[in-house]
N, C-alpha and C. Protein backbone atom coordinates (compact mmCIF):
# COMPACT_ATOMS: atom_id res chain seq x y z
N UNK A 1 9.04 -7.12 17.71
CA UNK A 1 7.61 -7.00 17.47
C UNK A 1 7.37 -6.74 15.98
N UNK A 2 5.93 -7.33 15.76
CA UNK A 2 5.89 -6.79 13.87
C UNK A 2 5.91 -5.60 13.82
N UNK A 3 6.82 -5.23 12.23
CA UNK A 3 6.65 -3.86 12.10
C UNK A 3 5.51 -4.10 10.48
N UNK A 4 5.11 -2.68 10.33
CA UNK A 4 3.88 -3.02 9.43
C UNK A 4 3.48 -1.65 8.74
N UNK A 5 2.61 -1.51 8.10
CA UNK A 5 1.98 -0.40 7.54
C UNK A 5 0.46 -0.02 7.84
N UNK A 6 -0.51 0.60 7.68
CA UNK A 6 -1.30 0.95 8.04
C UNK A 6 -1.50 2.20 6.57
N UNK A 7 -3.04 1.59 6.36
CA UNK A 7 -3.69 2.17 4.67
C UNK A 7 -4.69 3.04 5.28
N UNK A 8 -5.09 4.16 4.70
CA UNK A 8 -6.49 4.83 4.85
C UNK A 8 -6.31 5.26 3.41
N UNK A 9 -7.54 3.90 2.77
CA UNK A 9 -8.55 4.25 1.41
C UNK A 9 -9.48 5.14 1.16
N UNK A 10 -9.21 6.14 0.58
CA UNK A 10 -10.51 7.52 0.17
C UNK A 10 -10.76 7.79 -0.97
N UNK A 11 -12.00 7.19 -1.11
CA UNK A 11 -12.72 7.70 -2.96
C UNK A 11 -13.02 8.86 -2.77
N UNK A 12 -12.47 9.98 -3.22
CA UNK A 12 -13.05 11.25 -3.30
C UNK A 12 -14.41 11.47 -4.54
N UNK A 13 -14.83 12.56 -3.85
CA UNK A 13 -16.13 12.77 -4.53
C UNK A 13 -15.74 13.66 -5.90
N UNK A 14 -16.42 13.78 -6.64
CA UNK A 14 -16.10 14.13 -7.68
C UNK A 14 -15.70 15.73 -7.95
N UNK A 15 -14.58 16.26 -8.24
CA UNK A 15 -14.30 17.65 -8.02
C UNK A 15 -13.17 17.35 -6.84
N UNK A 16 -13.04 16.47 -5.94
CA UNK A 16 -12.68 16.47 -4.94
C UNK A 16 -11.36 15.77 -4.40
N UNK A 17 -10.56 15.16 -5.78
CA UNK A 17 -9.23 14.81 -5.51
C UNK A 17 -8.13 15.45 -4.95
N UNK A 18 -8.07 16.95 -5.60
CA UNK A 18 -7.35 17.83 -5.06
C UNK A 18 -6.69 17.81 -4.05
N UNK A 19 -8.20 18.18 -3.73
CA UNK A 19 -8.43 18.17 -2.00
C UNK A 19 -7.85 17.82 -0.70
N UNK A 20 -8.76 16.17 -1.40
CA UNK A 20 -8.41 15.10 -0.46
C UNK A 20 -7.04 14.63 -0.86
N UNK A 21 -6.36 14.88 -1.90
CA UNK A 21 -4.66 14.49 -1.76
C UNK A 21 -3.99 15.17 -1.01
N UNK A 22 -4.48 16.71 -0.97
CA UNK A 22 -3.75 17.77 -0.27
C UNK A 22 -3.97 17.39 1.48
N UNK A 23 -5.15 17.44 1.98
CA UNK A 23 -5.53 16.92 3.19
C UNK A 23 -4.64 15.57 4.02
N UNK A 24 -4.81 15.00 3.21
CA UNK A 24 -3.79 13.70 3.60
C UNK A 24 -2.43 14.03 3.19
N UNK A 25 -1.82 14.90 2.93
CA UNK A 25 -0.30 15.17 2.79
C UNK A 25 -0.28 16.26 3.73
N UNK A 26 -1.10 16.98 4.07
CA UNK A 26 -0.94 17.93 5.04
C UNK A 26 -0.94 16.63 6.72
N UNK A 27 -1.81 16.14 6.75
CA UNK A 27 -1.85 15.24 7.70
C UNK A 27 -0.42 14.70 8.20
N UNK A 28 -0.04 13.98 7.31
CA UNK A 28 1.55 12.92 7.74
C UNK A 28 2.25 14.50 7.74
N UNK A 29 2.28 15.46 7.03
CA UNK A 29 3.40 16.38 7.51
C UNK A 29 3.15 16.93 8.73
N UNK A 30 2.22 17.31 9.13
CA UNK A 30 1.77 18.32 10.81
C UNK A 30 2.11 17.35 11.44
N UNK A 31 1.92 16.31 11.42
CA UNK A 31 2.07 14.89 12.20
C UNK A 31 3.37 14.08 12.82
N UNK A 32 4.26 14.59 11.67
CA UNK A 32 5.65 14.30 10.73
C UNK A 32 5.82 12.65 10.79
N UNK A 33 4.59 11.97 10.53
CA UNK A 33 4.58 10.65 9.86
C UNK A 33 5.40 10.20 8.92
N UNK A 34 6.19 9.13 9.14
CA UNK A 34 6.69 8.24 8.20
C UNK A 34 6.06 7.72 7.57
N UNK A 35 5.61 7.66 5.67
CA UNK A 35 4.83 7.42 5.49
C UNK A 35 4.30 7.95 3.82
N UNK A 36 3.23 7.83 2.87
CA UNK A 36 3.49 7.98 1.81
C UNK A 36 1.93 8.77 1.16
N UNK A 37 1.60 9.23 0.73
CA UNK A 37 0.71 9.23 0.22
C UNK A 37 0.24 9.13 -1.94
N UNK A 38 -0.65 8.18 -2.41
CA UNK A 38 -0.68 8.10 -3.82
C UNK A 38 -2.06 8.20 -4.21
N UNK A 39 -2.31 8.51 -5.52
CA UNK A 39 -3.16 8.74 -6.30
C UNK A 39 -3.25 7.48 -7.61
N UNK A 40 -4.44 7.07 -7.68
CA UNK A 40 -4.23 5.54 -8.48
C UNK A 40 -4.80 5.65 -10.00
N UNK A 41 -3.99 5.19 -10.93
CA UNK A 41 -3.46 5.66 -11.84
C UNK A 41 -4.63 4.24 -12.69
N UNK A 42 -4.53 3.17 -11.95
CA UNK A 42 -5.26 2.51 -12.68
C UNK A 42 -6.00 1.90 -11.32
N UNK A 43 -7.37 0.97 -11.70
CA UNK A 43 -7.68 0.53 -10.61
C UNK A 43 -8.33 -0.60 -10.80
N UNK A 44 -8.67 -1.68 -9.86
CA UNK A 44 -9.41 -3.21 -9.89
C UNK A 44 -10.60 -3.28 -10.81
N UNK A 45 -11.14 -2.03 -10.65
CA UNK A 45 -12.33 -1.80 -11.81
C UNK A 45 -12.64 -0.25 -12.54
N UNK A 46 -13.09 -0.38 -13.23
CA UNK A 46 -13.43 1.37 -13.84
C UNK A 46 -14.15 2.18 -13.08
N UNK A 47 -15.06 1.11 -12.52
CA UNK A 47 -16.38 1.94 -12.20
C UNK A 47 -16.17 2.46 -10.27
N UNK A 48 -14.76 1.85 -9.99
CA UNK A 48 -14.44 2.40 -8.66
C UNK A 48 -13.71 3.63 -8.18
N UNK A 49 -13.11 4.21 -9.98
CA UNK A 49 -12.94 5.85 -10.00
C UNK A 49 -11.26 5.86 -8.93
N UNK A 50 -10.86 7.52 -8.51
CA UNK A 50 -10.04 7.30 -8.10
C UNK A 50 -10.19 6.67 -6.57
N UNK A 51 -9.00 6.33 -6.78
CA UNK A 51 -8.72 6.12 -5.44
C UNK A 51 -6.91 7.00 -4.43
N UNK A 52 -7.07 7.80 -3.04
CA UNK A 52 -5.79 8.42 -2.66
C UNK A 52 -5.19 7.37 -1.34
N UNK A 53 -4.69 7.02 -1.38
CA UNK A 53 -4.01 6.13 -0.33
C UNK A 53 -3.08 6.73 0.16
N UNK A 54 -3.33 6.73 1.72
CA UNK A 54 -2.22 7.37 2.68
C UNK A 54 -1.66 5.89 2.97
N UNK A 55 -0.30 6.10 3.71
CA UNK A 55 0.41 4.69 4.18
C UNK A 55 0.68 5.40 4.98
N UNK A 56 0.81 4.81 6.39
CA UNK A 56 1.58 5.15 7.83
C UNK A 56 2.46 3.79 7.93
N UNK A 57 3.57 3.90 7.94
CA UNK A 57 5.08 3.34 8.58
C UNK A 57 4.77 3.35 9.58
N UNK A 58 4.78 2.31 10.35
CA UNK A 58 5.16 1.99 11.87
C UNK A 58 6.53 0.74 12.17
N UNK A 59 7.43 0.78 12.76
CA UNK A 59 8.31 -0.15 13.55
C UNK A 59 7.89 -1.11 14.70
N UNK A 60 6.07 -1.06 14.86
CA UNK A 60 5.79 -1.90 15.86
C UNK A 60 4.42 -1.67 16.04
N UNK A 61 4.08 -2.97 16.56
CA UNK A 61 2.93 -2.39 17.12
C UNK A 61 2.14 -1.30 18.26
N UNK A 62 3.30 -1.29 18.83
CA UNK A 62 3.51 -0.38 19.85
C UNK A 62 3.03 1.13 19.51
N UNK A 63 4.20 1.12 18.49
CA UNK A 63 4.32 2.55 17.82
C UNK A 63 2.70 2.84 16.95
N UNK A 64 1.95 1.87 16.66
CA UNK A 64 1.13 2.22 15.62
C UNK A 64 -0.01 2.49 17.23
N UNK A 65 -0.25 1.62 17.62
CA UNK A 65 -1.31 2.44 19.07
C UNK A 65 -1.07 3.11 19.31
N UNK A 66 -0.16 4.14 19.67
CA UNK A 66 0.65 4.92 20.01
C UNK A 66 -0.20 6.34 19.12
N UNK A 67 -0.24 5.87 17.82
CA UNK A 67 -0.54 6.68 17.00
C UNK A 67 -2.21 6.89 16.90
N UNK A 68 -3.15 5.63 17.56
CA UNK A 68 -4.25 5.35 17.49
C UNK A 68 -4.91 6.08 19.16
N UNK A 69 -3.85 5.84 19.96
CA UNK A 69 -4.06 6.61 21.62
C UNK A 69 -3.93 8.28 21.05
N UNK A 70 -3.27 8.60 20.62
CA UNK A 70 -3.09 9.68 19.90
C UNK A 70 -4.25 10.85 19.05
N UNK A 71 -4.91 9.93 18.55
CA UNK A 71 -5.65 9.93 17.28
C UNK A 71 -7.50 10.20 18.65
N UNK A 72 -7.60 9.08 19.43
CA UNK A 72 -8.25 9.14 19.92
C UNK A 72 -8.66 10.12 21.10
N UNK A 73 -7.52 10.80 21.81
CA UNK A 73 -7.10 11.76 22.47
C UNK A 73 -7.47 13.08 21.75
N UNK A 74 -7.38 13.07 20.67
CA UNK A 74 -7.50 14.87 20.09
C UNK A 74 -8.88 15.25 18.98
N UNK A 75 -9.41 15.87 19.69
CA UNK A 75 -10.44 16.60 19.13
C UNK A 75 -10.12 17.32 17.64
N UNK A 76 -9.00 17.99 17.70
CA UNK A 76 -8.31 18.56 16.64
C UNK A 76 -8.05 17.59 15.13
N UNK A 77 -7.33 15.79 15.26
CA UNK A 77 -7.45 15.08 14.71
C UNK A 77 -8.50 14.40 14.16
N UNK A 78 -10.02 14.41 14.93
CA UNK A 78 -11.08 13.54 14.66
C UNK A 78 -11.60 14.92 13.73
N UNK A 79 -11.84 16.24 13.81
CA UNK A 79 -12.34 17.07 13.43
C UNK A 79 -11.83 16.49 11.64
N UNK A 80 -10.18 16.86 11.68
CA UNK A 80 -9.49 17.16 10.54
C UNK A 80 -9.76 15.55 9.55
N UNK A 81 -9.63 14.38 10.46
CA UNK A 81 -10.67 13.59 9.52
C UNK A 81 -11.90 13.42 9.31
N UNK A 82 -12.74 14.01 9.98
CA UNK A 82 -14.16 14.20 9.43
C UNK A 82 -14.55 15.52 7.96
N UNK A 83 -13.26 16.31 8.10
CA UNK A 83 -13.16 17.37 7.53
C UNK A 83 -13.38 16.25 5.81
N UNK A 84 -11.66 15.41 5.84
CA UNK A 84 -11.54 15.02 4.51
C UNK A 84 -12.39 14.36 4.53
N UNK A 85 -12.80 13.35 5.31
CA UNK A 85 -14.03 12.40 4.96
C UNK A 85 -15.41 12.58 4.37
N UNK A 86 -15.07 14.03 4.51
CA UNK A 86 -16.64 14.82 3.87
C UNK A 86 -16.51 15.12 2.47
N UNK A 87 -15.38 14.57 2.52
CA UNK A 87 -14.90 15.15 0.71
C UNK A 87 -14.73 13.87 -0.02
N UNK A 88 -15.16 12.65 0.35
CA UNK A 88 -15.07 11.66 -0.03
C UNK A 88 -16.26 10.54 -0.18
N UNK A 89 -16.38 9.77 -1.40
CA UNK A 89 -17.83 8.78 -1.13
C UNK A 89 -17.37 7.63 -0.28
N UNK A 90 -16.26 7.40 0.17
CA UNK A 90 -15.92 6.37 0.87
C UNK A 90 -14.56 6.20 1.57
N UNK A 91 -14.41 5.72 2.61
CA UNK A 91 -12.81 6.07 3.48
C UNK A 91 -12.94 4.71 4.09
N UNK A 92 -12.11 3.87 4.05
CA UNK A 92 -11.52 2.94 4.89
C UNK A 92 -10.39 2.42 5.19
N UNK A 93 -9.91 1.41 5.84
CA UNK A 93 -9.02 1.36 6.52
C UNK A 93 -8.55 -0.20 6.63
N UNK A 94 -7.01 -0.15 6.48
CA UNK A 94 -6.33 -1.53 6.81
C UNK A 94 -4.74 -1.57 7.25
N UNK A 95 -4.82 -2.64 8.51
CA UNK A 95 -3.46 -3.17 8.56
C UNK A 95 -3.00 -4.00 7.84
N UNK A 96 -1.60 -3.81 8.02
CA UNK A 96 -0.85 -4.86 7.44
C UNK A 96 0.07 -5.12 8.32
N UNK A 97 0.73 -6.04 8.16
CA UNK A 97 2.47 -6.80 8.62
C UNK A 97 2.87 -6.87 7.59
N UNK A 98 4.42 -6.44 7.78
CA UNK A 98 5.55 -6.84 6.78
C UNK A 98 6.04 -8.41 6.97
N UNK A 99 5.87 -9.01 6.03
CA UNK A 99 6.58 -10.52 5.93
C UNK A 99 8.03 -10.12 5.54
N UNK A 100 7.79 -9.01 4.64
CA UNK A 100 9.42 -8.66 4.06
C UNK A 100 9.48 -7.19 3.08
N UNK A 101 10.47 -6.46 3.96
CA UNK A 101 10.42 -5.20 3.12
C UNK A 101 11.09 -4.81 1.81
N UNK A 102 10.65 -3.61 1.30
CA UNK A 102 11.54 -3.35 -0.06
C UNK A 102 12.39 -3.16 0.29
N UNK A 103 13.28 -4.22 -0.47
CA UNK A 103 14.35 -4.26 -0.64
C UNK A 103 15.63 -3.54 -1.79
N UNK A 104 16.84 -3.01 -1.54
CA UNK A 104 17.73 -2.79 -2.58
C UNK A 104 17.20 -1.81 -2.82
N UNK A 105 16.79 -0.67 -2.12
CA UNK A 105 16.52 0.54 -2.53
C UNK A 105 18.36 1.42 -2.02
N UNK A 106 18.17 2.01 -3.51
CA UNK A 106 20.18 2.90 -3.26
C UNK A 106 19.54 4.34 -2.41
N UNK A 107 20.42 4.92 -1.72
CA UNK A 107 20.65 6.59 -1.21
C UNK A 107 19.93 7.19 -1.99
N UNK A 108 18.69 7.52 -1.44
CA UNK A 108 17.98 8.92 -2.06
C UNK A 108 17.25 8.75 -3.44
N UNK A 109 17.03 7.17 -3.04
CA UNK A 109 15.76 6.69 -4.15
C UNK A 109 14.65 7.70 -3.63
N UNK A 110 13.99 7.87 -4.78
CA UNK A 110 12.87 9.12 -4.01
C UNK A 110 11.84 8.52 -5.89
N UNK A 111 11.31 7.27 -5.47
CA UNK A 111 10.49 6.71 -6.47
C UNK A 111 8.99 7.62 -7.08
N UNK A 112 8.38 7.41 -8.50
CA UNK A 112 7.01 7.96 -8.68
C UNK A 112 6.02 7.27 -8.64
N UNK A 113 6.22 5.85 -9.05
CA UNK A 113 5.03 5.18 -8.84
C UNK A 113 5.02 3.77 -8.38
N UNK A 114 4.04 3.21 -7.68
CA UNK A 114 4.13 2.57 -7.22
C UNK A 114 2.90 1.16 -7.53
N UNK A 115 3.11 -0.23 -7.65
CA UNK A 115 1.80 -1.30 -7.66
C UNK A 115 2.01 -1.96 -6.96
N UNK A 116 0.71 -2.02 -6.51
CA UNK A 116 -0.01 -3.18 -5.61
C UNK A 116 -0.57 -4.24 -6.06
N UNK A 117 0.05 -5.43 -5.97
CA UNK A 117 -0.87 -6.20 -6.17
C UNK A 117 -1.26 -7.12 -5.19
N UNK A 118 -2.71 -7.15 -4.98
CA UNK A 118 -3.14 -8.60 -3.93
C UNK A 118 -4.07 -9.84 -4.52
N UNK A 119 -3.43 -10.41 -3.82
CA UNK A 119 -3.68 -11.69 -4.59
C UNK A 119 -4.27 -12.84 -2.66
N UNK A 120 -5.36 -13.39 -3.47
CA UNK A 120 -6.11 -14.12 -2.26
C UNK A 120 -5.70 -15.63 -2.84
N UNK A 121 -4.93 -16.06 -1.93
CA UNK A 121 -5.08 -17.56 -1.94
C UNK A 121 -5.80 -18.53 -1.28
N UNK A 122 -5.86 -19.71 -2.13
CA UNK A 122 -6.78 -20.91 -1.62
C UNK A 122 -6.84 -21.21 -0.31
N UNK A 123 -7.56 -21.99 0.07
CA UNK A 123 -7.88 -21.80 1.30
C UNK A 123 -6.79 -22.96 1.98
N UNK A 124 -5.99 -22.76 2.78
CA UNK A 124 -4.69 -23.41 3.38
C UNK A 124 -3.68 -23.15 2.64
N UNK A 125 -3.63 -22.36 1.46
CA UNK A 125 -2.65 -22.40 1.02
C UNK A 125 -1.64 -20.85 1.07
N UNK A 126 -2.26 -19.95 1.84
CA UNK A 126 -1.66 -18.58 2.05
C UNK A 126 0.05 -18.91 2.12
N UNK A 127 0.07 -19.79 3.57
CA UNK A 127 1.74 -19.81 3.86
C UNK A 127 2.30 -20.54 2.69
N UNK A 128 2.31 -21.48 2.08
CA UNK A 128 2.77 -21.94 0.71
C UNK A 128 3.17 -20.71 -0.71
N UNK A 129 1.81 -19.82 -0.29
CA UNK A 129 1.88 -18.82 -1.51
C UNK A 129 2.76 -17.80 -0.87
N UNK A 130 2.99 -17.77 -0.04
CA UNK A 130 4.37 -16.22 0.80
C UNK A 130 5.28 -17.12 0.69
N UNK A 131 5.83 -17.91 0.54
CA UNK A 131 6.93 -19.07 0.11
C UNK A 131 7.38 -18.60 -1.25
N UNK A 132 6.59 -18.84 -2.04
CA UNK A 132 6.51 -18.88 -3.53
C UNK A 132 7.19 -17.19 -3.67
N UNK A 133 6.24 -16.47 -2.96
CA UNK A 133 6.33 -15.02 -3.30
C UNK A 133 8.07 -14.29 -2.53
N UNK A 134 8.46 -15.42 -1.81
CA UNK A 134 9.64 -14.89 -0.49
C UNK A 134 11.20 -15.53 -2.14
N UNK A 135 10.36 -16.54 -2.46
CA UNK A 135 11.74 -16.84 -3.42
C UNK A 135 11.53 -15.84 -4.29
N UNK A 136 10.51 -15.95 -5.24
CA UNK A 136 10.82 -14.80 -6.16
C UNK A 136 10.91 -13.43 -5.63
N UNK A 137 10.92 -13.16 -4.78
CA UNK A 137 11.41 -11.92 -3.90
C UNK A 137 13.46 -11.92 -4.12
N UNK A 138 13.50 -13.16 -3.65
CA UNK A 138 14.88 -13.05 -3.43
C UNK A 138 15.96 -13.59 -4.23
N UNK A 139 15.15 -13.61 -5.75
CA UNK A 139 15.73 -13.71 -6.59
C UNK A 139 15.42 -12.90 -8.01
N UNK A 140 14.88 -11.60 -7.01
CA UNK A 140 14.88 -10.59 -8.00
C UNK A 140 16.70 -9.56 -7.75
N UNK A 141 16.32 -9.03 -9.27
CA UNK A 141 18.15 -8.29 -9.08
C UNK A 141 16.98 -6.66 -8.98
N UNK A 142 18.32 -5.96 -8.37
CA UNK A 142 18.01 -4.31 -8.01
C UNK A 142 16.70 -4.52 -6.88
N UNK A 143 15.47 -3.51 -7.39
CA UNK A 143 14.49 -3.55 -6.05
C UNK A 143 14.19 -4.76 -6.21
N UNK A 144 13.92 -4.92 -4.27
CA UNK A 144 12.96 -6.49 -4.42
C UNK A 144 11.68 -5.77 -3.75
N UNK A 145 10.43 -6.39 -4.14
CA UNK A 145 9.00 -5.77 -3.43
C UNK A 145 8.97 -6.20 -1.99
N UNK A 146 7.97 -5.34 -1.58
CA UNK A 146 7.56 -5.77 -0.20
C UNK A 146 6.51 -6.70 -0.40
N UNK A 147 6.64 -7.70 0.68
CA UNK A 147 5.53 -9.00 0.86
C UNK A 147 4.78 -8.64 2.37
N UNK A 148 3.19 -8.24 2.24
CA UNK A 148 2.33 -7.83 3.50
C UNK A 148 1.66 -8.89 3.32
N UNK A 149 0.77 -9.19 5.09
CA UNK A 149 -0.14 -9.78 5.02
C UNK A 149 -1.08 -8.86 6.13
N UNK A 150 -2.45 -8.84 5.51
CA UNK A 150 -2.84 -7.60 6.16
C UNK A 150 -3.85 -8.73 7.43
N UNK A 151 -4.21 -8.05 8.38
CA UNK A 151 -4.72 -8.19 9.83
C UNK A 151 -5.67 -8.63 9.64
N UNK A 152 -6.92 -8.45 8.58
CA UNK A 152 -8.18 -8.75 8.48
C UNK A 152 -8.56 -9.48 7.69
N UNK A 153 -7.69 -10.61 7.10
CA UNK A 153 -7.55 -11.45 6.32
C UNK A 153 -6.40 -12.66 6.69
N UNK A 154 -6.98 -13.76 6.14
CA UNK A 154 -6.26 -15.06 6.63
C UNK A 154 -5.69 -15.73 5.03
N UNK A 155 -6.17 -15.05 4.21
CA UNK A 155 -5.90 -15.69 2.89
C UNK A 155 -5.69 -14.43 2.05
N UNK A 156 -5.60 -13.14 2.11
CA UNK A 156 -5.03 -12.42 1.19
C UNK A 156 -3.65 -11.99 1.35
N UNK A 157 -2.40 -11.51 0.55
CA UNK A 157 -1.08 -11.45 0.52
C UNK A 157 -0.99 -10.07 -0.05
N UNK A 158 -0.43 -9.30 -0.03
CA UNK A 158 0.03 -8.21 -0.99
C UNK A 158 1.79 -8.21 -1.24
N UNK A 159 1.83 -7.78 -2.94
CA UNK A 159 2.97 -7.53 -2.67
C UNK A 159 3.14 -5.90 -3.31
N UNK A 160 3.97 -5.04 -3.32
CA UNK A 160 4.40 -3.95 -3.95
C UNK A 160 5.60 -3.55 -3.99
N UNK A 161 5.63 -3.06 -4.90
CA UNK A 161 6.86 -2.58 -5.81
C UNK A 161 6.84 -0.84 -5.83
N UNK A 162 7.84 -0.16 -5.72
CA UNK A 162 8.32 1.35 -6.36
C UNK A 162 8.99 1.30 -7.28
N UNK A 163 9.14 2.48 -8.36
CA UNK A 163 9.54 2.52 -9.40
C UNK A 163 9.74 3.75 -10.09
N UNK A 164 11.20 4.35 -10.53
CA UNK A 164 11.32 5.23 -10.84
C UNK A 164 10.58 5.95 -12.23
N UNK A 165 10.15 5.60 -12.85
CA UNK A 165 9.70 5.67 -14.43
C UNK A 165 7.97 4.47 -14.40
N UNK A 166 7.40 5.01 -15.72
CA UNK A 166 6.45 4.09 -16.38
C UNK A 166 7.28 2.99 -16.94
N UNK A 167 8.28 3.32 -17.74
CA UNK A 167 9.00 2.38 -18.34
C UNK A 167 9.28 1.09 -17.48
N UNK A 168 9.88 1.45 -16.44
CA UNK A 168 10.40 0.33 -15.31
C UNK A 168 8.71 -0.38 -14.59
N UNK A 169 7.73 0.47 -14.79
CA UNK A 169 6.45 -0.36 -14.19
C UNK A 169 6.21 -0.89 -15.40
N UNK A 170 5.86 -0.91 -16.80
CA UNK A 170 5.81 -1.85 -17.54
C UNK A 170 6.55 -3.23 -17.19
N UNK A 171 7.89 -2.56 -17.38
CA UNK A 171 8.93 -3.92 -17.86
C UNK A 171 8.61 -4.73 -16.49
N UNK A 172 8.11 -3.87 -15.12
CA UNK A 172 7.64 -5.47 -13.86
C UNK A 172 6.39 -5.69 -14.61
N UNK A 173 5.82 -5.16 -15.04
CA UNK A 173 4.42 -5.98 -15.65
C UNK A 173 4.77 -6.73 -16.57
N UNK A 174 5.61 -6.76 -17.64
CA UNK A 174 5.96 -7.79 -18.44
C UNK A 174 7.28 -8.75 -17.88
N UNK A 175 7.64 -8.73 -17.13
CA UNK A 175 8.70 -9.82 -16.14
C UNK A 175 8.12 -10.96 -16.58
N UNK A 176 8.98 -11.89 -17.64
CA UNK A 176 8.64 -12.96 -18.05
C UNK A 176 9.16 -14.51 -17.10
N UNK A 177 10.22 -13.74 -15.93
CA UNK A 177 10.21 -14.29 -14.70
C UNK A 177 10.10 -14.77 -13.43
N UNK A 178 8.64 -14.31 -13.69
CA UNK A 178 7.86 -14.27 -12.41
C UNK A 178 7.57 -15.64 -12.74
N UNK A 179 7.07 -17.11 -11.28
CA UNK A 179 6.34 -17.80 -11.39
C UNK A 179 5.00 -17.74 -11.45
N UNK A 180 4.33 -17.49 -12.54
CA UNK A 180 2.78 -17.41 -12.52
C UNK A 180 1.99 -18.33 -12.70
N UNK A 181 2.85 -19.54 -12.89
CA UNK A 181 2.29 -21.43 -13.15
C UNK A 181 1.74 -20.86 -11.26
N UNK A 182 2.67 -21.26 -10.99
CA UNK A 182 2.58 -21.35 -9.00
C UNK A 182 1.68 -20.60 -8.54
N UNK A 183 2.03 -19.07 -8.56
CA UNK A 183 1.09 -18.11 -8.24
C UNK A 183 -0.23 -18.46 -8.52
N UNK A 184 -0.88 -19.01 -9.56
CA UNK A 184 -2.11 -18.84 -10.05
C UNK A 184 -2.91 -20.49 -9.19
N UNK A 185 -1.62 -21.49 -9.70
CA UNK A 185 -2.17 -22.49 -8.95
C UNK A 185 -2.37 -23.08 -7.11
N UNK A 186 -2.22 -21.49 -6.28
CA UNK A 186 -1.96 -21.56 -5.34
C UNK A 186 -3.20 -20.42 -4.69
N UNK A 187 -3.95 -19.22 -5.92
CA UNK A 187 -4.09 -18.32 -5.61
C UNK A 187 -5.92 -18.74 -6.11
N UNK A 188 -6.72 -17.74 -5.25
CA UNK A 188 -8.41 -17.50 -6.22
C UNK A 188 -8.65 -16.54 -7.05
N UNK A 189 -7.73 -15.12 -6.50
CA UNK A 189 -7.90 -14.35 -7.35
C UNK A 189 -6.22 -13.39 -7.44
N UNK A 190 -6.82 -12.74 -8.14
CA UNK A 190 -5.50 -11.46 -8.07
C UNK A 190 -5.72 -10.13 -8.59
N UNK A 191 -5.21 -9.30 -8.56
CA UNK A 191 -6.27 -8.11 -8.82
C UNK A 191 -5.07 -7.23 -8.48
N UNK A 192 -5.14 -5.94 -9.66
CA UNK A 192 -3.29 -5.28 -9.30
C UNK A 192 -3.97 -3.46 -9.32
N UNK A 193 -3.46 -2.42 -8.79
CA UNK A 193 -3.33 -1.04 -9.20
C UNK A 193 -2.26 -0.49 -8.87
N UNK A 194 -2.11 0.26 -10.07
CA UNK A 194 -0.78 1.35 -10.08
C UNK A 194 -1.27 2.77 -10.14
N UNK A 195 -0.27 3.30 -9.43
CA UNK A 195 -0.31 4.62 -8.29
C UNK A 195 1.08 5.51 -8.66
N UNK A 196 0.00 7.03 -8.51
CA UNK A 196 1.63 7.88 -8.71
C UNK A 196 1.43 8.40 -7.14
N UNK A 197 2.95 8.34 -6.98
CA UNK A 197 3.22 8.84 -5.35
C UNK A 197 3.33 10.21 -5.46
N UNK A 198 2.48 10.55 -4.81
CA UNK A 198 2.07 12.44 -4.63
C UNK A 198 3.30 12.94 -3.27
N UNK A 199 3.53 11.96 -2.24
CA UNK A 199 4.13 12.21 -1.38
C UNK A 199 4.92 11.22 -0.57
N UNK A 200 5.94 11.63 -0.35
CA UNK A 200 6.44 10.31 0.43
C UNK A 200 7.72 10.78 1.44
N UNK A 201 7.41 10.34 2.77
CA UNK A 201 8.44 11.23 3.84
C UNK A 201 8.91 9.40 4.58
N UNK A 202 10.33 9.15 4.19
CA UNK A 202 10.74 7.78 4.45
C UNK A 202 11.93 7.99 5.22
């Protein structure tokens, strides 16, 4: 069965990062979720401020209802997200599927930051562009990124990367070996943020 990830996006209100980072790391721990939580370091636009992203790890779909029968069952859970949600101008939510996970991670990588980038391709051309993105995946040396395609979309792709240092997120931002002829001529848009990982239980 697919295994996949699962995002809950929260703009905290102003004063209110703290908070809401602490809230969502308390969450996956009471919970003992597999799973990550980050704070975004840069973002798609200025004027969209921070952003804290929880990730839930799941091995299936199974396992992620599981977590949603769960979720729906307890008074205690709906409370504790209405709690953070009050501390926030905006909270939403997305699946994903793994096309392909990070790869070439050594014993007790325990990374700081992390980018996302998604990129929407033309219209028929998604499976062509996870092609494109599956080679240069697998002909990267050390980490290779993860390749998602999220549930509520037929034409957007994500890929992401971890990374021990700024230094090492530069030098993937300047990777003068990426295909970006392809990428671009396959894609409408693309749009990237980088994130320091506040928490991460893997």
């Amino acid at each position: 069965m697919p295994s996949g990830i699962m995002n809950i996006f929260r703009r905290p209100l102003e004063g209110q990062a703290k908070n809401v980072v602490q809230a969502a790391i308390n969450t996956l721990k009471e919970r003992d979720i597999k799973g990550n939580v980050t704070s975004s370091l840069t973002s798609a636009g200025i004027e969209s401020g921070v952003n804290i992203v929880t990730t839930i790890n799941f091995a299936s779909l199974d396992q992620l209802e599981s977590i949603h029968d769960g979720f729906a069952n307890s008074e205690q859970q709906q409370d504790s997200w209405d709690e953070t949600a009050a501390m926030c101008k905006s909270v939403s939510t997305e699946i994903l599927e793994i096309v392909a996970p990070l790869g070439g991670t050594p014993s007790g990588f325990t990374p700081k930051y992390m980018i996302r980038n998604v990129i929407t391709a033309k219209r028929g051309k998604t499976q062509e562009l996870i092609d494109v993105l599956l080679e240069m995946r697998s002909g990267a040396t050390g980490l290779q990124p993860s390749i998602l395609k999220p549930f509520g979309s037929s034409q957007r792709v994500r890929i992401t990367g971890a990374f021990d240092s700024l230094e090492e997120v530069s030098a993937a931002l300047n990777d003068q070996n990426l295909p970006r002829t392809k990428i671009i001529d396959l894609s409408d848009s693309y749009r990237r943020s980088v994130s320091r990982i506040q928490y991460l239980n893997s």
